[in-house]
Protein backbone atom coordinates (compact mmCIF):
# COMPACT_ATOMS: atom_id res chain seq x y z
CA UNK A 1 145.21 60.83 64.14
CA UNK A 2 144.08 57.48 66.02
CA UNK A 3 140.90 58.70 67.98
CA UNK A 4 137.29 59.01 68.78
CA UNK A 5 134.16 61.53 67.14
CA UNK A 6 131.69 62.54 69.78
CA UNK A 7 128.40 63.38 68.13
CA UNK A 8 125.18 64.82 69.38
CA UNK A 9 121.90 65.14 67.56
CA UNK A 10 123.19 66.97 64.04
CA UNK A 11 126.57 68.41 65.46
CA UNK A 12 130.28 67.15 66.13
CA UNK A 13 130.46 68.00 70.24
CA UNK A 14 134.21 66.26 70.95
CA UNK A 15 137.05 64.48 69.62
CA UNK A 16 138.83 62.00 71.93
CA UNK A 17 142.39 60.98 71.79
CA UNK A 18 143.21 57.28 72.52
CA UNK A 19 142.62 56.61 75.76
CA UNK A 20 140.62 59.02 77.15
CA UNK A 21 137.28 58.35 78.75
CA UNK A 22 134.14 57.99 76.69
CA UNK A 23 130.93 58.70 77.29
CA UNK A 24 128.38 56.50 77.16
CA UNK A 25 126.99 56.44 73.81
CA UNK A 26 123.40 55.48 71.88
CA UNK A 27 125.12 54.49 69.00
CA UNK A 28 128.46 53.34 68.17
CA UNK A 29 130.25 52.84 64.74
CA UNK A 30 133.52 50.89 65.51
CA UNK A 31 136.00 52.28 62.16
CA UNK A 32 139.04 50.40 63.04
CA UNK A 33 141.42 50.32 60.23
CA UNK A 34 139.17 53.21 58.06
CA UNK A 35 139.77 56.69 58.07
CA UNK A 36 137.20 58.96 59.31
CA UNK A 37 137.15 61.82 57.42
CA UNK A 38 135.24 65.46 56.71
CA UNK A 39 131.97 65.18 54.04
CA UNK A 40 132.96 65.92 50.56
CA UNK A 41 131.89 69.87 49.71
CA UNK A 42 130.87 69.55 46.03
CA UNK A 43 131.08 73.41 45.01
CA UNK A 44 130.20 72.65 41.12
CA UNK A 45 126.90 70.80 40.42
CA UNK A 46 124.63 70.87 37.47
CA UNK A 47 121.76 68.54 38.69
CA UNK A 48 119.11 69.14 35.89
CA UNK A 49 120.08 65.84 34.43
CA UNK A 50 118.69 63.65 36.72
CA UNK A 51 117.26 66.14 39.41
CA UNK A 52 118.25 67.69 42.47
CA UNK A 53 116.78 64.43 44.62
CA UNK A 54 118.42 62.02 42.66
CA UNK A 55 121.48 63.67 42.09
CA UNK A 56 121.73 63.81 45.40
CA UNK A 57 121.23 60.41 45.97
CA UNK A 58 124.24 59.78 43.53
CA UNK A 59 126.44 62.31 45.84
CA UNK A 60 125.93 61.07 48.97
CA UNK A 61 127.76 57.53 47.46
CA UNK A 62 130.89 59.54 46.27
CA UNK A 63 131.13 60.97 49.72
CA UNK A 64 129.61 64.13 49.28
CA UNK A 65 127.67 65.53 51.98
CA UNK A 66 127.22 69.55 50.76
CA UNK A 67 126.97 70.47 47.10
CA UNK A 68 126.45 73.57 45.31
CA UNK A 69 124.15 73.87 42.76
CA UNK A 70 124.24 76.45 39.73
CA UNK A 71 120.83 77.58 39.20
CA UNK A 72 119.36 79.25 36.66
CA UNK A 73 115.68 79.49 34.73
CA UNK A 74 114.49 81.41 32.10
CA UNK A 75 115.90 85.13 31.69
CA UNK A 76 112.52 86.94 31.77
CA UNK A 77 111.81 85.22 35.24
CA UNK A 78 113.15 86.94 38.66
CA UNK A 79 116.27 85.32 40.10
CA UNK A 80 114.69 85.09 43.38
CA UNK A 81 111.43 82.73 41.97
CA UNK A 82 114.05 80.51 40.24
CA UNK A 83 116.23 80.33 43.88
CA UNK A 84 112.74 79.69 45.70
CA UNK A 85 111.56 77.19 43.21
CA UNK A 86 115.37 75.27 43.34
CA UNK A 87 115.17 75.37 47.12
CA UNK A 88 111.48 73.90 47.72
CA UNK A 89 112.27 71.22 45.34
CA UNK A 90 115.45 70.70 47.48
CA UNK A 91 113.69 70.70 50.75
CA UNK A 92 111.53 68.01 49.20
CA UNK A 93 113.29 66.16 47.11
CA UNK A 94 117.33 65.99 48.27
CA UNK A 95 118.94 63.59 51.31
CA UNK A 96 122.04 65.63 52.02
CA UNK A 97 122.36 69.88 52.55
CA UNK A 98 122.84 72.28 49.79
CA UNK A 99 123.63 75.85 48.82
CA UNK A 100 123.56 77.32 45.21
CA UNK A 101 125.20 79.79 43.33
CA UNK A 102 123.26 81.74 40.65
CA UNK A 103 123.84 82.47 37.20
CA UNK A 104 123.88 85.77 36.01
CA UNK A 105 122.20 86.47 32.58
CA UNK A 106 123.20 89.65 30.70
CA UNK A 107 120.26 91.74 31.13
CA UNK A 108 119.30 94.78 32.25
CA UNK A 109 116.82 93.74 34.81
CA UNK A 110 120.00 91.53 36.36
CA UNK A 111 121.85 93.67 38.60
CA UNK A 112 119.41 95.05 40.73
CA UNK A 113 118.71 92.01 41.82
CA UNK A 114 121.72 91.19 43.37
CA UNK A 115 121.60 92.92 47.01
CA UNK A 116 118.23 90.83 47.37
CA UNK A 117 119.93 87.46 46.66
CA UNK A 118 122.62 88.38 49.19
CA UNK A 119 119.76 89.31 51.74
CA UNK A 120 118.71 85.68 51.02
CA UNK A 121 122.15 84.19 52.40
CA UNK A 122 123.36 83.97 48.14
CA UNK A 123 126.50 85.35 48.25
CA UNK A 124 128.23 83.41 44.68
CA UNK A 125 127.29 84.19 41.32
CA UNK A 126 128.41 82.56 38.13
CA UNK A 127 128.81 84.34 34.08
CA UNK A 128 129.86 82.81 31.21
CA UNK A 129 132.37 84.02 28.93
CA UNK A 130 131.39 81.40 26.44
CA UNK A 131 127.43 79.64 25.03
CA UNK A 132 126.82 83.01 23.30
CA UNK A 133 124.28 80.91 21.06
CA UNK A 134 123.08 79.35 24.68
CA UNK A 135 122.38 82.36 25.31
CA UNK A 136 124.60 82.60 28.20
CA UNK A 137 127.71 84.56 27.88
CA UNK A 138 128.16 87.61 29.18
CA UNK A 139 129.60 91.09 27.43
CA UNK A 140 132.55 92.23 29.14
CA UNK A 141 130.68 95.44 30.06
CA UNK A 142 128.00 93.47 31.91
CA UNK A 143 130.92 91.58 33.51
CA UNK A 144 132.43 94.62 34.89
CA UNK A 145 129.48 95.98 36.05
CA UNK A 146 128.02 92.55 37.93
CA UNK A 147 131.80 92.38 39.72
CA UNK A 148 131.04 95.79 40.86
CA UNK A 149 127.63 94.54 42.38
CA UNK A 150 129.17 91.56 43.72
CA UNK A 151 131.93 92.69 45.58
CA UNK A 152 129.48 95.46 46.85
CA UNK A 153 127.03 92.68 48.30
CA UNK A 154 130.35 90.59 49.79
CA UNK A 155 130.24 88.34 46.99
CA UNK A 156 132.27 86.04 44.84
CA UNK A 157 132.08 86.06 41.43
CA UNK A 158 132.53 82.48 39.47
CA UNK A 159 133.95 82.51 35.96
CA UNK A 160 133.57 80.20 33.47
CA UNK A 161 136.65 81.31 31.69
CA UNK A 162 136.70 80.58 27.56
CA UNK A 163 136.62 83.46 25.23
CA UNK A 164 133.40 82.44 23.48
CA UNK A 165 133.93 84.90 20.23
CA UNK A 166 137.17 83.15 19.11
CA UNK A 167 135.39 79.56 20.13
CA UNK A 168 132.56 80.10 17.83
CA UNK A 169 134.79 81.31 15.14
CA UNK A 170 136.78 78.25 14.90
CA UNK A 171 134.14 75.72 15.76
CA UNK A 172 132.04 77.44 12.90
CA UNK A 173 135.28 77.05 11.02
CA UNK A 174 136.37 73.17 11.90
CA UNK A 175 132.19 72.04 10.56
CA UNK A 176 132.60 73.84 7.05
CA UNK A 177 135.94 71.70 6.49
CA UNK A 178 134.06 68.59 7.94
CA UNK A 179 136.34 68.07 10.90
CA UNK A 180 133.80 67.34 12.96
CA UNK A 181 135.59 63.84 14.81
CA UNK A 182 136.33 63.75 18.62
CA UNK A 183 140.26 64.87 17.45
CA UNK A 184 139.22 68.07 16.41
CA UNK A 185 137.57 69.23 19.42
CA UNK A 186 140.48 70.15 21.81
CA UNK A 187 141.38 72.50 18.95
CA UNK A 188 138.27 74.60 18.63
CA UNK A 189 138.46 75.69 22.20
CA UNK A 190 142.89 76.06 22.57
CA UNK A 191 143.94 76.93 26.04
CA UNK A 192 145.05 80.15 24.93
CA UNK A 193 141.09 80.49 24.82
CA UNK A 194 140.80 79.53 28.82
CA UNK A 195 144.02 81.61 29.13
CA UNK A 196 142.52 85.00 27.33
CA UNK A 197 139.43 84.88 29.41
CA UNK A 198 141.18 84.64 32.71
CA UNK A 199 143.54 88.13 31.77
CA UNK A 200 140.06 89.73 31.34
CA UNK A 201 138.68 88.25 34.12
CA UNK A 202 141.57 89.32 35.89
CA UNK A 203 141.28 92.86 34.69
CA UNK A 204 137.69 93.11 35.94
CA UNK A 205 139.03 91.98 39.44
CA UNK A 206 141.76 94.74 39.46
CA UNK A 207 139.46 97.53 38.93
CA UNK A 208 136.72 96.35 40.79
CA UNK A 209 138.11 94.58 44.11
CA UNK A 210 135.56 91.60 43.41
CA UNK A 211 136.74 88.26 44.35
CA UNK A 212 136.65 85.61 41.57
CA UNK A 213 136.85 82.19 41.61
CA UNK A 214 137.62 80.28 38.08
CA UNK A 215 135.41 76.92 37.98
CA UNK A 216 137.10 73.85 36.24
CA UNK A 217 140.44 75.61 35.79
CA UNK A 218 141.71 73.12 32.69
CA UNK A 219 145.63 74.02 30.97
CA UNK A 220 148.81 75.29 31.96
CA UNK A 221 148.24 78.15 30.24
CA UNK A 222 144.93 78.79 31.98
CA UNK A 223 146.80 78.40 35.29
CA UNK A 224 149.83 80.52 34.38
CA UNK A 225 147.06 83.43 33.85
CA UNK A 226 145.67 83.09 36.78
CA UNK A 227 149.34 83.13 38.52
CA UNK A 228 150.07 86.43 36.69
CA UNK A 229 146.61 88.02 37.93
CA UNK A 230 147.71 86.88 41.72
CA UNK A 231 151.58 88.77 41.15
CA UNK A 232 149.64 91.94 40.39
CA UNK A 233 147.32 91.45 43.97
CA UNK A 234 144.28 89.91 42.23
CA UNK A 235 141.87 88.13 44.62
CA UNK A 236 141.48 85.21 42.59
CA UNK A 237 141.09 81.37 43.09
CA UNK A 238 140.85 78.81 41.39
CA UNK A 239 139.24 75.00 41.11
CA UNK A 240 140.43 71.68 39.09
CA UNK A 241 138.21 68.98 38.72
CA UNK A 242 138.99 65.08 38.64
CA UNK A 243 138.51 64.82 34.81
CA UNK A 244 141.59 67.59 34.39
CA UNK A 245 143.87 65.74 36.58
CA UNK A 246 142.69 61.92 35.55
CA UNK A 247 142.19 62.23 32.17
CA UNK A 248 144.18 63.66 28.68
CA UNK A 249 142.94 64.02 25.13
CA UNK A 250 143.23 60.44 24.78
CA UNK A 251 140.49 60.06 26.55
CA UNK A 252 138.42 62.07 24.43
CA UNK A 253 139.69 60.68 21.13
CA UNK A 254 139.10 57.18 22.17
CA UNK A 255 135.71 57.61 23.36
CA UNK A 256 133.97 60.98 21.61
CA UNK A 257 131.24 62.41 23.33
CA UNK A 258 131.34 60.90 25.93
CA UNK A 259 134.02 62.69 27.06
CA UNK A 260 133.43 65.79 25.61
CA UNK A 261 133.48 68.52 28.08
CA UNK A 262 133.85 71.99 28.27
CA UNK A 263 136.59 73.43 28.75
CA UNK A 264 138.41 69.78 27.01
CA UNK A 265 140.44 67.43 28.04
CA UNK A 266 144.06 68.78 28.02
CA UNK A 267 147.23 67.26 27.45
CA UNK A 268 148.90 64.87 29.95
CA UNK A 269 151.32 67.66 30.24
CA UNK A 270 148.56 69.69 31.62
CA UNK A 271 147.59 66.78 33.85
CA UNK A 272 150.91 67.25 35.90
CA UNK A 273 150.93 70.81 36.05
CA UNK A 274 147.49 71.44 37.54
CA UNK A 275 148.58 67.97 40.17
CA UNK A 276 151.69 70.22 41.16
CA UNK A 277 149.48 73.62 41.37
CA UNK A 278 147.26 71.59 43.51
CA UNK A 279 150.17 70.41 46.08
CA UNK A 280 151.31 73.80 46.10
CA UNK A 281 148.08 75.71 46.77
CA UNK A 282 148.11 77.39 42.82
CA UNK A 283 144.70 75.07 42.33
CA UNK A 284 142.64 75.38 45.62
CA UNK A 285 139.37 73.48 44.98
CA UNK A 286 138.57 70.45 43.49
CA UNK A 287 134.39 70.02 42.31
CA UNK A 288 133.13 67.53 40.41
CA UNK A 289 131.56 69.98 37.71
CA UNK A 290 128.58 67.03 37.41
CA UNK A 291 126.46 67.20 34.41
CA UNK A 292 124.94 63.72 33.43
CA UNK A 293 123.23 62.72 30.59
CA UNK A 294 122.03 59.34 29.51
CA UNK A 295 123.88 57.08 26.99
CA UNK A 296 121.30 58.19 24.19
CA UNK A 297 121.90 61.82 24.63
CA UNK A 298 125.36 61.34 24.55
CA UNK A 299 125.28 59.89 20.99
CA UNK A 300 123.40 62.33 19.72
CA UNK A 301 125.48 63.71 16.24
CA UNK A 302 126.69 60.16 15.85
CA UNK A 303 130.20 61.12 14.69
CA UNK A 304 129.61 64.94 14.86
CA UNK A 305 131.21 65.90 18.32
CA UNK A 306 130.12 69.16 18.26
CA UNK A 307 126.11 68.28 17.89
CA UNK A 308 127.04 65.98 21.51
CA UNK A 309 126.00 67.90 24.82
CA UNK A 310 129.24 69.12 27.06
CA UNK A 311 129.52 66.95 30.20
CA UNK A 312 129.76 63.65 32.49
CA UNK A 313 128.46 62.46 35.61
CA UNK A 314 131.25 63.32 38.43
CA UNK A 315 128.97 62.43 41.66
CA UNK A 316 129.77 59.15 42.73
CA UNK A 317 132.53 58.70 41.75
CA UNK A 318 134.03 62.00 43.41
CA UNK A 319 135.95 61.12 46.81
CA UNK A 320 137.09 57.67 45.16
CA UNK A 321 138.72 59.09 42.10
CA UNK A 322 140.75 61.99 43.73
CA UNK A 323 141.64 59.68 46.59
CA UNK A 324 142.95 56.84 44.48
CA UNK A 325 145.12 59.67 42.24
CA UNK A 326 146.47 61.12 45.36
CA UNK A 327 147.27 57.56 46.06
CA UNK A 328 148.95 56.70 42.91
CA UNK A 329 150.51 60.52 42.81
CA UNK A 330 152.14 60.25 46.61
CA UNK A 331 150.04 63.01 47.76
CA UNK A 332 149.63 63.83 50.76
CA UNK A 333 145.91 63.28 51.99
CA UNK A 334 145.36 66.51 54.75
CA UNK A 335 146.05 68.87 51.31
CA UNK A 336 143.13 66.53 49.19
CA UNK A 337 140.93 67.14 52.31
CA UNK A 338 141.52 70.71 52.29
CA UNK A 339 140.64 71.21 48.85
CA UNK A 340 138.05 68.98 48.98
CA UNK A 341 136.09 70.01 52.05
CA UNK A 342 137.99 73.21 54.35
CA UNK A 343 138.23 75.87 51.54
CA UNK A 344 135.09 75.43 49.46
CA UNK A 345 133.65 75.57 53.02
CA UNK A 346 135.49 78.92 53.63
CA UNK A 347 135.30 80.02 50.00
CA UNK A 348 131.39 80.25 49.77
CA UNK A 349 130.29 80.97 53.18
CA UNK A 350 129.69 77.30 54.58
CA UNK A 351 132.58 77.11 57.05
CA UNK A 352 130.05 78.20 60.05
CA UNK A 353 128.68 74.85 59.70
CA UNK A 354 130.67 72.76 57.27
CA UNK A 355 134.02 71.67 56.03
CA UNK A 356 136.15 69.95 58.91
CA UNK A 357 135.37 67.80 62.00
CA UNK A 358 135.53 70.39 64.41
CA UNK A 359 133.35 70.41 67.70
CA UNK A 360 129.94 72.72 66.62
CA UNK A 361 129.96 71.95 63.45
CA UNK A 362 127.72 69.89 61.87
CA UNK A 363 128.76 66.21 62.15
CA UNK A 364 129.09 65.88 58.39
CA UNK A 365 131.64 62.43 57.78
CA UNK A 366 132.49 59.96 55.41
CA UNK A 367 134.32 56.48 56.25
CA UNK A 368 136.42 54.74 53.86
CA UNK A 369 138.86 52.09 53.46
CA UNK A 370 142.06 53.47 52.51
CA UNK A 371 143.38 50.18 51.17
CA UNK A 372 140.45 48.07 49.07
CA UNK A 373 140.40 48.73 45.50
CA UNK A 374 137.33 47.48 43.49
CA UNK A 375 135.43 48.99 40.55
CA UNK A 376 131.46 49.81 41.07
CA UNK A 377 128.65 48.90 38.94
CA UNK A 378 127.82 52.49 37.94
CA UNK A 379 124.81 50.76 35.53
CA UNK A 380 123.07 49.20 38.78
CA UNK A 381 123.76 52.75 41.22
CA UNK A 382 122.43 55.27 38.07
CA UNK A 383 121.00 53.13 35.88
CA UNK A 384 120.11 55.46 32.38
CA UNK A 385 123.10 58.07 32.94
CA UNK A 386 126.09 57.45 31.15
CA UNK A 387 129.13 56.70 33.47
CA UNK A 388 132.00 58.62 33.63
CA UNK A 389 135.09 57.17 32.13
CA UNK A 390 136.78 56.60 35.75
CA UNK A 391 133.95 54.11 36.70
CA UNK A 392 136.09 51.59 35.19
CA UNK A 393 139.00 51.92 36.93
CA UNK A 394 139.41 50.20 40.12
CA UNK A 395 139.24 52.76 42.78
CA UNK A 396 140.07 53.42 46.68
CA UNK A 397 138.65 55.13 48.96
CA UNK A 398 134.81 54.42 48.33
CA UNK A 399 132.74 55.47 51.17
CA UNK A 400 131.56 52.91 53.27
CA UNK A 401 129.89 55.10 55.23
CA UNK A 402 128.59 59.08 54.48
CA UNK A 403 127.17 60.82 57.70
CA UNK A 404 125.17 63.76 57.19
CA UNK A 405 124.37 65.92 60.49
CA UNK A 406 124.85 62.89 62.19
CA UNK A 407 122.45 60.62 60.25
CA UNK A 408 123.78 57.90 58.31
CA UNK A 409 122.50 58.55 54.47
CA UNK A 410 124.88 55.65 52.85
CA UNK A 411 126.11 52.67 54.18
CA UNK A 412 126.84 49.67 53.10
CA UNK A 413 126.03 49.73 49.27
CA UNK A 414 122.71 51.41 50.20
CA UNK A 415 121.30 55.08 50.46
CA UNK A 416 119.44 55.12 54.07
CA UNK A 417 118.09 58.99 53.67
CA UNK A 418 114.56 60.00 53.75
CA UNK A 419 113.48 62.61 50.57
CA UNK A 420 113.40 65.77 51.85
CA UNK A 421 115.96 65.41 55.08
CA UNK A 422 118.07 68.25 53.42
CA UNK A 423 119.19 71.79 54.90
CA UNK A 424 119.71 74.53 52.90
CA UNK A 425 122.96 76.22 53.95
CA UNK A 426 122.92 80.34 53.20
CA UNK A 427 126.30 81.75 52.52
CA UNK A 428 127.63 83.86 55.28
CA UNK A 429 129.10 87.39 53.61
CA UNK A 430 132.24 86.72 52.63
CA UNK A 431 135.55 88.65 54.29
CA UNK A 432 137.57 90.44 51.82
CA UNK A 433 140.26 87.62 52.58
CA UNK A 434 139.28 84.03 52.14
């Protein structure tokens, strides 16, 4: 809608219509022709490639003005030192507002912990179903147990669904036979895997009343689980990322680890069925799952996938590459927005500052051209982390402008932001309903 944003210090205080009076302003950014449009909410970040500072640096380029970190240290050290630690280096360090959820280890010490992370305004906590040699997936009894905790606290639990025991098998079973190429990757973690965790999952929810939200929802199958769990009054939701709905296998055969994620990349079939959940409201977040890792990591193994780490670099290029497939894909841009910045807002407790361009919030923006197409150097913006596959694509959308409680921290091919200009946002309690 054609229009004017009134801002004041950090918040949003008006919008005008065209026409009406304006008051006299300080500063003026004339955005003729661009759309003006809510700061990206990035609800899946793993920053410990580059850092939370200069990951932050990268987001703030792909539009994002709010991400969520997963945090997580060493078992034997208390939860609450590894959020305090996170959070002064993100005070310091970061030039846009954060929140994190934290990762649950399956230990005894764990759950009592939880009501004092809540106190602390952490109201998300993450388990892995999967990385048992990590040593990061979960038993199912723990699982039950931490839902229980969770949903007392008024908390969300985040899943990363893949049933670890039958991944392990067949990985351990695909290097004895020497199929160790990019092709036989997919294989060793099916989407019946994805699909398997999520009726578990889904069980756990049933008889505990604990919200869950699946991160990086991958397959049909995965999806049709989840849709199963909701027929049966599950409270569960779910989030895509642009890799699941950008991407197939193809990618991954042509260009071996450094593509190889976790869950994989699916079939094109796949591609189109999580595109239609998302138009339909089956998929309800999209975050950027960002785990970067430079071009030497990445070829680690040579032509052993599985020696490879799991993940890509998803900040910069986050707002252009779902706004150029919604362009390509006719679809509609207030439902991308929505998943992109209203319901992660809602979701994890942000929406009493962040998520849409309402007066009293804070004045968190991007401005992009909705027409230009051009690919970015992503060597010259992060040089030493390996680009993600879409950073060759030519892409719409890029932000010309991000606005973070009403400071400009990109513009113009440059990051403006100070070190250390960052909020951290605490997570309201979360209603029953989201």
């Amino acid at each position: 809608m054609p229009g004017s944003i009134g801002v004041s210090g950090s918040r949003i205080v008006s919008r005008y219509a065209i026409g009406e009076p304006l008051p006299a302003a300080r500063k003026t950014i004339h955005a003729d022709d661009l759309l003006v449009l809510p700061g990206v909410i990035d609800p899946h970040v793993h920053f410990y490639g580059e850092g939370i500072g200069e990951y932050s640096r990268l987001a703030v380029q792909g539009g994002v003005t709010t991400f969520i970190g997963m945090v997580r240290g060493a078992p034997e050290i208390p939860l609450a030192t590894v959020v305090e630690n996170h959070r002064n280096t993100g005070h310091a360090e970061a030039v846009t507002d954060f929140s994190f959820h934290v990762v649950l280890y399956d230990r005894d010490d764990t759950l009592v912990q939880i009501p004092a992370l809540a106190a602390l305004g952490l109201h998300s906590f993450k388990m892995f179903m999967a990385y048992k040699r990590r040593g990061m997936m979960v038993r199912d009894e723990f699982l039950f147990a931490a839902m229980d905790q969770i949903r007392k606290v008024g908390g969300i639990a985040l899943i990363h669904a893949e049933y670890g025991q039958l991944i392990d098998y067949l990985e351990d079973a695909a290097i004895a036979a020497n199929r160790t190429d990019a092709a036989h990757y997919e294989m060793t973690r099916p989407a019946e895997s994805e699909a398997a965790a999520i009726e578990i999952v889904a069980l756990a929810a049933r008889a505990t009343g604990c919200p869950v939200y699946i991160v990086h929802l991958s397959s049909a199958q995965g999806l049709a689980a989840c849709e199963r769990a909701r027929a049966r009054g599950v409270p569960i939701w779910i989030e895509t990322c642009p890799q699941y709905l950008t991407m197939d296998d193809g990618t991954l055969r042509q260009l071996g680890a450094v593509a190889k994620i976790a869950p994989p990349l699916r079939s094109a079939a796949d591609c189109r069925c999580l595109g239609t959940a998302l138009l339909t409201g089956g998929v309800n977040t999209i975050g950027s799952d960002h785990a970067s890792y430079s071009p030497e990591a990445k070829a680690v193994g040579g032509s052993n996938i599985f020696a490879a780490p799991f993940g890509m670099s998803g900040a910069p290029t986050l707002w252009p590459a779902m706004f150029t497939w919604a362009l390509d894909n006719e679809f509609p841009l207030p439902v991308l927005v929505r998943a992109m910045s209203e319901t992660p807002a809602r979701l994890f407790g942000l929406s009493h500052r962040k998520g849409s361009l309402t007066a009293g919030l804070d004045a968190d923006m991007i401005i992009v051209d909705p027409k230009q197409r051009h690919v970015v150097d992503m060597k010259a913006i992060s040089p030493g982390v390996q680009p993600n596959p879409a950073a060759s694509a030519l892409m719409a959308g890029w932000p010309q402008t991000t606005i973070s409680r009403g400071e400009i921290v990109w513009n113009d091919g440059k990051v403006f932001a100070a070190a250390g200009r960052a909020q951290f946002i605490t997570q309201q309690k979360r209603a029953r309903a989201a």
